[in-house]
Protein backbone atom coordinates (compact mmCIF):
# COMPACT_ATOMS: atom_id res chain seq x y z
CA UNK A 1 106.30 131.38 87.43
CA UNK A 2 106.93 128.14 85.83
CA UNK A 3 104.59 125.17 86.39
CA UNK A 4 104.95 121.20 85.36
CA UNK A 5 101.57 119.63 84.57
CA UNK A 6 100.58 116.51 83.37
CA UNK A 7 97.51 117.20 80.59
CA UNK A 8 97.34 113.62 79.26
CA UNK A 9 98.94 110.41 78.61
CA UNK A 10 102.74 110.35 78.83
CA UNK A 11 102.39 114.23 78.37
CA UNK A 12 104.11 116.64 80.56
CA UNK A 13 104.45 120.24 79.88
CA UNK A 14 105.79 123.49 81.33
CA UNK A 15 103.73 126.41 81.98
CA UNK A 16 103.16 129.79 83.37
CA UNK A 17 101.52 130.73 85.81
CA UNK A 18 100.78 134.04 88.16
CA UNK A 19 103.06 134.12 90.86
CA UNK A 20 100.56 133.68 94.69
CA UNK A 21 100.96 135.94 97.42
CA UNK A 22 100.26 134.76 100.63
CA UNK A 23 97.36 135.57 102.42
CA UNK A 24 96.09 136.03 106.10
CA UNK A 25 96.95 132.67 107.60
CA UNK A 26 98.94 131.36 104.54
CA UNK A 27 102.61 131.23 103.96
CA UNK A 28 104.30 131.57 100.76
CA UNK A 29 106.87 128.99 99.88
CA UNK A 30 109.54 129.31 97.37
CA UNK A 31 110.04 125.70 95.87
CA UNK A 32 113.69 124.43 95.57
CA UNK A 33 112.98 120.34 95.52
CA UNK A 34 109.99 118.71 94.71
CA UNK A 35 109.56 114.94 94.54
CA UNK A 36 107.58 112.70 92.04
CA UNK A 37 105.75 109.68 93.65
CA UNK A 38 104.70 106.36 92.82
CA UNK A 39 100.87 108.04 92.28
CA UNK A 40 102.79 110.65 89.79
CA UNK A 41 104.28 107.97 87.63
CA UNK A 42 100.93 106.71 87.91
CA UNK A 43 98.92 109.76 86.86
CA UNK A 44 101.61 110.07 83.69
CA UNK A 45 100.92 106.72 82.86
CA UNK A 46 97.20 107.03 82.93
CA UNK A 47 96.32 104.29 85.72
CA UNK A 48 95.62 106.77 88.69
CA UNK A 49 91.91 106.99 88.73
CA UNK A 50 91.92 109.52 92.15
CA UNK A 51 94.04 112.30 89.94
CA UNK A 52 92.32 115.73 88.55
CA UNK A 53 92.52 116.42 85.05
CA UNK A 54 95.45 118.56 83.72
CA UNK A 55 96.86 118.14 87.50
CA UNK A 56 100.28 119.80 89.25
CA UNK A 57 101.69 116.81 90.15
CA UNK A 58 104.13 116.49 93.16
CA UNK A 59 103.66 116.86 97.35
CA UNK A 60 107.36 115.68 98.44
CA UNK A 61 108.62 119.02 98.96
CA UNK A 62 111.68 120.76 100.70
CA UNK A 63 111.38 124.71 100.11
CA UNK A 64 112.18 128.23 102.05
CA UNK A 65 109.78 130.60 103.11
CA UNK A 66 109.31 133.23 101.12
CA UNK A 67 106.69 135.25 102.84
CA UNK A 68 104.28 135.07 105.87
CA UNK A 69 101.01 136.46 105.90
CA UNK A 70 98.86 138.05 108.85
CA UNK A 71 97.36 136.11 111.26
CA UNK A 72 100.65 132.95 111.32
CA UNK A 73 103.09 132.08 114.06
CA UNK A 74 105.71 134.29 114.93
CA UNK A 75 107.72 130.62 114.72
CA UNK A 76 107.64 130.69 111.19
CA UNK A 77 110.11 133.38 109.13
CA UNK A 78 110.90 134.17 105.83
CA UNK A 79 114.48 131.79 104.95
CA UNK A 80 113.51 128.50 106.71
CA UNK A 81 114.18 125.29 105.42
CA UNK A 82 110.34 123.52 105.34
CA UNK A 83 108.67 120.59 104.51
CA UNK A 84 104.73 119.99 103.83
CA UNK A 85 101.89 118.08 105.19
CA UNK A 86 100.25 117.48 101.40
CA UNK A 87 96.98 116.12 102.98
CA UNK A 88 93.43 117.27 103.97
CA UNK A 89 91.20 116.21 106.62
CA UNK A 90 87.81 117.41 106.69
CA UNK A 91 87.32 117.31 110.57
CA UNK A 92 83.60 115.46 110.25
CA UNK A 93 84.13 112.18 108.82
CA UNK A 94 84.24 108.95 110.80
CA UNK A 95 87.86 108.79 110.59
CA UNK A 96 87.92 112.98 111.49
CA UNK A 97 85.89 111.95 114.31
CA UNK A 98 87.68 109.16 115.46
CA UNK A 99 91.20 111.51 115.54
CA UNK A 100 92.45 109.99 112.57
CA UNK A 101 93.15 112.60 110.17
CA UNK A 102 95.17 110.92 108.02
CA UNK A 103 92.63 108.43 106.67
CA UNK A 104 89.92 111.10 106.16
CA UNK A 105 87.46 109.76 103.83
CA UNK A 106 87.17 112.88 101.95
CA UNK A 107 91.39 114.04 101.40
CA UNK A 108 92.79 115.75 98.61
CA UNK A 109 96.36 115.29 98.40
CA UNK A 110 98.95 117.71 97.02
CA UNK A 111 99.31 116.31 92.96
CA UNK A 112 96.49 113.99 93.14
CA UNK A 113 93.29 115.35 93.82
CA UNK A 114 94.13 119.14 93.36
CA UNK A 115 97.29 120.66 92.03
CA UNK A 116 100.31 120.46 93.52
CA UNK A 117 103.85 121.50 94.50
CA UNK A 118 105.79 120.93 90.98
CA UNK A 119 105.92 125.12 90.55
CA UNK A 120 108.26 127.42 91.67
CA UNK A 121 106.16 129.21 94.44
CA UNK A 122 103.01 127.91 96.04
CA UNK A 123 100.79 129.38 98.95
CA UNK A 124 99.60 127.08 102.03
CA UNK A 125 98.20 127.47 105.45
CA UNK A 126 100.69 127.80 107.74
CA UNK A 127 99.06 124.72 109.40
CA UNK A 128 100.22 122.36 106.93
CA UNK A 129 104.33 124.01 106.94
CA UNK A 130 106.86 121.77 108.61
CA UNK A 131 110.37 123.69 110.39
CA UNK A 132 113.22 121.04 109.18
CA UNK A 133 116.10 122.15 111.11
CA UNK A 134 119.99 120.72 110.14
CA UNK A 135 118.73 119.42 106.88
CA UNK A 136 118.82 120.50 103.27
CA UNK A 137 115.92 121.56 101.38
CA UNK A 138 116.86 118.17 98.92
CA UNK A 139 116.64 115.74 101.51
CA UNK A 140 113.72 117.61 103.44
CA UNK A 141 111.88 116.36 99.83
CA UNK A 142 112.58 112.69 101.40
CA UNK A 143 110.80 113.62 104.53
CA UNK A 144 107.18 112.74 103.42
CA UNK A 145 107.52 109.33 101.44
CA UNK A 146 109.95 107.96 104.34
CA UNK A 147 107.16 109.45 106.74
CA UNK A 148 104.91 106.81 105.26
CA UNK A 149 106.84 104.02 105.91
CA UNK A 150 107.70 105.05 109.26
CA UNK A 151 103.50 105.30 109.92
CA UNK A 152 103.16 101.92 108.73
CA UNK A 153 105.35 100.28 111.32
CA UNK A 154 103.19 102.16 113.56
CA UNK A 155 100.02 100.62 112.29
CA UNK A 156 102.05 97.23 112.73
CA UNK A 157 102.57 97.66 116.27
CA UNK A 158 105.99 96.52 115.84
CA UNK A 159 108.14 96.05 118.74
CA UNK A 160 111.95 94.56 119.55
CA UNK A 161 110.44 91.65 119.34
CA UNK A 162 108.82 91.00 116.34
CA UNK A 163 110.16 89.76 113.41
CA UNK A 164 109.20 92.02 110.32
CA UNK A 165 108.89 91.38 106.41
CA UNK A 166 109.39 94.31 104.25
CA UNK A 167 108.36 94.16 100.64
CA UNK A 168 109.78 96.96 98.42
CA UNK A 169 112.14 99.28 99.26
CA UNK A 170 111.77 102.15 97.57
CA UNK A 171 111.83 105.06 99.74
CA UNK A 172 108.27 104.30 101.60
CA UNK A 173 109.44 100.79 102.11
CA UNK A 174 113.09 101.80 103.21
CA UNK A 175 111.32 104.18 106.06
CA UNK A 176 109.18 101.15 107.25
CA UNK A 177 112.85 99.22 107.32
CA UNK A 178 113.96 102.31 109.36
CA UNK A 179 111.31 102.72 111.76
CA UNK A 180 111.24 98.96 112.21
CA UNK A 181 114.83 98.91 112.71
CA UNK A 182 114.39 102.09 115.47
CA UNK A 183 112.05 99.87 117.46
CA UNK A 184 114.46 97.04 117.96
CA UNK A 185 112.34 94.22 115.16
CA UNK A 186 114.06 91.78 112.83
CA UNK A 187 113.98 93.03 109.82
CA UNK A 188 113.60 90.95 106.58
CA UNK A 189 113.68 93.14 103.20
CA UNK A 190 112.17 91.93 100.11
CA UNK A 191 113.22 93.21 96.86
CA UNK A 192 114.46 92.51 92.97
CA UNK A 193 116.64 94.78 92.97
CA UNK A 194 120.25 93.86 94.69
CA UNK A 195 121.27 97.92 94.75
CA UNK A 196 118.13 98.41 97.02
CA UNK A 197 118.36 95.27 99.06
CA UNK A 198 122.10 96.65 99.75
CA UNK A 199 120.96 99.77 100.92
CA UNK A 200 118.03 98.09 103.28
CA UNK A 201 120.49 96.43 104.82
CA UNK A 202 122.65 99.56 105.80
CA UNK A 203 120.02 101.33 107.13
CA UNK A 204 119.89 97.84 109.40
CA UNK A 205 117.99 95.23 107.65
CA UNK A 206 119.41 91.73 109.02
CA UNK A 207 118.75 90.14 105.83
CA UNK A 208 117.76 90.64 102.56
CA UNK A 209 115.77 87.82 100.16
CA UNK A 210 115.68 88.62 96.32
CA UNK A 211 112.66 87.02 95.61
CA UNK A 212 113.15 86.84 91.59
CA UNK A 213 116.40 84.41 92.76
CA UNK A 214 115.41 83.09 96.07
CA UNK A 215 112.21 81.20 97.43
CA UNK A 216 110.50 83.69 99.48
CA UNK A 217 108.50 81.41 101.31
CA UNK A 218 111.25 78.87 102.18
CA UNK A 219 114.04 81.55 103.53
CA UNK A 220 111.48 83.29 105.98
CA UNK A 221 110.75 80.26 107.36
CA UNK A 222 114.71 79.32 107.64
CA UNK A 223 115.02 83.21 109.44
CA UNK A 224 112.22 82.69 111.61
CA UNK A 225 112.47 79.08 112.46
CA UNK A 226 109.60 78.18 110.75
CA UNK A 227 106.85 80.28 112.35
CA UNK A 228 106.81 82.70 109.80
CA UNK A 229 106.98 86.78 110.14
CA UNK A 230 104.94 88.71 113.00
CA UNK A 231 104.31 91.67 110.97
CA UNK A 232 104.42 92.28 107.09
CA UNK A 233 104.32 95.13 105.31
CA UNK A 234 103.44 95.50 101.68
CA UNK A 235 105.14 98.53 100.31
CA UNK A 236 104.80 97.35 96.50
CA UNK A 237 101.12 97.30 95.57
CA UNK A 238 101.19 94.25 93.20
CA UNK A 239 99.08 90.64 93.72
CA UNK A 240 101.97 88.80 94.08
CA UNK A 241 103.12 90.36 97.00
CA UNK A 242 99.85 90.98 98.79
CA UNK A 243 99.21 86.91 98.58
CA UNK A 244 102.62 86.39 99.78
CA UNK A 245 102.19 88.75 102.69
CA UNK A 246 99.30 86.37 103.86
CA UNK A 247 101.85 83.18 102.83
CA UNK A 248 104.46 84.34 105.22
CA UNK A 249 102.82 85.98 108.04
CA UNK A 250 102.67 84.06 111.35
CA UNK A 251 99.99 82.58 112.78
CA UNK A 252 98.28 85.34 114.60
CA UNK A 253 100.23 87.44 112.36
CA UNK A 254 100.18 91.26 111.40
CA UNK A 255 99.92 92.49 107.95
CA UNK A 256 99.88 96.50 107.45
CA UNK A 257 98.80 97.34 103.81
CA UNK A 258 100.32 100.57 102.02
CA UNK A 259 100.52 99.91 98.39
CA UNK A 260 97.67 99.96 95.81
CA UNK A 261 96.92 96.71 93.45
CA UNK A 262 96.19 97.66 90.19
CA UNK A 263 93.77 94.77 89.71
CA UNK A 264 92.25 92.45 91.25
CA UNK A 265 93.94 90.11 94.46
CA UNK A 266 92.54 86.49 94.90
CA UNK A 267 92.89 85.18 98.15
CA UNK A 268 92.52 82.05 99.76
CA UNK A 269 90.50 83.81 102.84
CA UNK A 270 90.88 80.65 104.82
CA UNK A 271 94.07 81.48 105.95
CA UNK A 272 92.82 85.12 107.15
CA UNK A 273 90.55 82.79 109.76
CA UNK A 274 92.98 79.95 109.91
CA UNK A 275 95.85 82.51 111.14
CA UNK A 276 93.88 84.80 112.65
CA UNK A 277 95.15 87.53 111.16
CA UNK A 278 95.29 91.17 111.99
CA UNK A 279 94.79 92.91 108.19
CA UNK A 280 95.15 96.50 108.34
CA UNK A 281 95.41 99.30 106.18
CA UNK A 282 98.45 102.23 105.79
CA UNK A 283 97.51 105.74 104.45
CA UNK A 284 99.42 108.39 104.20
CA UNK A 285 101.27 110.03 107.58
CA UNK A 286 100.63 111.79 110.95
CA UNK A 287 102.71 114.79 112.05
CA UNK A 288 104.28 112.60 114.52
CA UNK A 289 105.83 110.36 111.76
CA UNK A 290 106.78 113.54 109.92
CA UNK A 291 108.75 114.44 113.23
CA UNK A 292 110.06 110.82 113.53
CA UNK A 293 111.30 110.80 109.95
CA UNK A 294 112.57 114.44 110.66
CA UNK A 295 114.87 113.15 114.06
CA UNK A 296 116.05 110.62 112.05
CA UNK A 297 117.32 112.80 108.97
CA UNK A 298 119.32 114.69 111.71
CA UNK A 299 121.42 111.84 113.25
CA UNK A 300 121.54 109.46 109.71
CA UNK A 301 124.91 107.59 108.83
CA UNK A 302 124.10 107.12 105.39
CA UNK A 303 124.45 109.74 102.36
CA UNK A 304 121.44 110.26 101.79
CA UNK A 305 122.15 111.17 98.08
CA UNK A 306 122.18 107.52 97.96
CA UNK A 307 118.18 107.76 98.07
CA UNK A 308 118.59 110.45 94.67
CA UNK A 309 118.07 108.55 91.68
CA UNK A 310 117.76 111.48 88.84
CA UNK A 311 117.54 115.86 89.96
CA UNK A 312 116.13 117.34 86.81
CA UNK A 313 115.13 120.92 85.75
CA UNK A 314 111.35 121.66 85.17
CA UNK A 315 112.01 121.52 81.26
CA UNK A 316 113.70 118.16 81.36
CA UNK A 317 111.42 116.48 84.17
CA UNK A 318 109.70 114.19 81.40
CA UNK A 319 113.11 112.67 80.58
CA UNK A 320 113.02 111.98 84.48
CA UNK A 321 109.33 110.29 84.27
CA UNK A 322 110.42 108.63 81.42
CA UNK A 323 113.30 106.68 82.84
CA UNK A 324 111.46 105.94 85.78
CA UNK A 325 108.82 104.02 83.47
CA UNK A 326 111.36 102.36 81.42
CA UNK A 327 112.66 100.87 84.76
CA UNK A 328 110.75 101.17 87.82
CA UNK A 329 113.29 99.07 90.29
CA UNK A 330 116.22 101.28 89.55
CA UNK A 331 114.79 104.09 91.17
CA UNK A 332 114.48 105.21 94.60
CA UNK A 333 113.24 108.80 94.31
CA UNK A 334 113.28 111.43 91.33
CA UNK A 335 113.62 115.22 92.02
CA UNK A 336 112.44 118.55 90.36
CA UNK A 337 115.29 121.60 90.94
CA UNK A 338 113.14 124.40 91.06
CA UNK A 339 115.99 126.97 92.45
């Protein structure tokens, strides 16, 4: 079966591999989409430390069941439309312990930290397998980076009525506008791009601030008459928009964490006591986002093609990665056809 690894720097390759079976208590999945991430661009550009040498990249996966082995639920049969939870938990760690699986101190995520879905068939415990019913195997591929948005308004404790920053909206930022949206909040996007600010405020962003154009600072405070946002969420990962989180929050403000600096952040920490400020990290999903994100699919307005930048073959994914480097703003999500 064919395989897309990433063996060095900027290097991507097509292999082949044996063909899994699946074994008591796994399932066998027969890939159709597969997603690259943010931490795939990363790990082809060289600055993901956390990724295994020579790794399968992708976990954003819509697929059919190929096979069942003994020993799995009656509920799931060979033809469904699935999705997959890409992360471990190891059930003893303080974050294990304290029910939060999806922090687990010692996780290995699907593409990062062992090999992951970019192939055309792939074996997991049924455990991790996720029914989609009423959606397509391309947008079921959507279901775990929106998933993480939608688990970082959760972290925010964002209600109807909050007022709530967004920066980035890719697709993990434009599920935080979602769920945000869902629970009756304000929502402010923050973007560069005009194409995605467009489409955050569709899915029912009130406004949007580009903040290569605009003064960031200045037109929260004119939307939130000058006591700043209740809860922000940084869905970038860069030190200009982690500082500016702090700059805009409220006093007594919320600000949920999700992307990953790739140096260092200074921060004035006086405002962190001055504001008392709730700082809190985002990472990764629960099932009940995966649901969440799964509801919504079923009822959305919006195409969601609108969310597929590039679908490329396994022999022409580079091209894909490529683009993506050349111009990380103009794309929302890039998928691998594996049919």
């Amino acid at each position: 079966m064919k395989a897309i690894q990433i063996p060095g720097l900027q290097q991507m390759a097509v292999v082949d591999l044996p063909k899994p079976e699946a074994k008591a208590g796994e399932v066998l999945l027969k890939m159709e989409y597969v997603g690259f991430c943010g931490s795939d661009l990363n790990t082809f550009l060289g600055r993901n430390t956390m990724a295994k040498d020579n790794v399968i990249p992708g976990h954003e996966i819509g697929a059919v069941i190929e096979a069942v082995g003994e020993g799995c639920p009656d509920t799931l049969k060979p033809g469904m439309v699935v999705t997959v939870n890409p992360y471990t938990n190891c059930g003893h760690c303080a974050s294990c312990r304290n029910g939060r699986f999806n922090a687990c101190q010692h996780n290995e995520t699907l593409g990062v930290q062992r090999d992951g879905a970019m192939r055309e068939y792939m074996a997991l415990p049924w455990q991790k397998i996720i029914p989609v019913k009423g959606t397509t195997t391309r947008d079921a591929a959507l279901i775990e980076p929106m998933s993480v948005g939608f688990h970082a308004v959760d972290r925010g404790q964002v209600t109807d009525i909050d007022t709530v920053v967004v920066f980035g909206c890719g697709m993990v930022g434009l599920g935080a506008v979602v769920r945000a949206v869902q629970r009756g909040a304000t929502v402010i996007a923050v973007d560069l791009s005009a194409e995605k600010l467009q489409i955050a405020k569709e899915l029912g962003a009130k406004y949007g601030i580009n903040s290569k154009e605009e003064n960031l600072l200045e037109k929260v405070m004119e939307y939130t008459d000058g006591y700043g946002a209740d809860c922000v969420i940084e869905a970038v990962g860069s030190p200009v928009t982690y500082t500016g989180a702090i700059d805009i929050v409220c006093f007594t403000g919320r600000v949920v964490c999700i992307g990953y600096a790739k140096s260092g952040v200074e921060f004035q920490t006086k405002y962190f006591v001055q504001k008392e400020l709730d700082i809190r990290g985002s990472r990764n999903a629960n099932p009940s986002d995966f649901r969440a994100v799964q509801k919504y699919l079923e009822t959305a307005k919006i195409p969601m093609d609108r969310f597929v930048s590039g679908v490329y073959t396994p022999e022409t994914a580079k091209e894909g990665m490529e683009k993506w480097a050349e111009a990380p703003a103009q794309v929302f999500r890039i998928l691998v056809d594996f049919r």
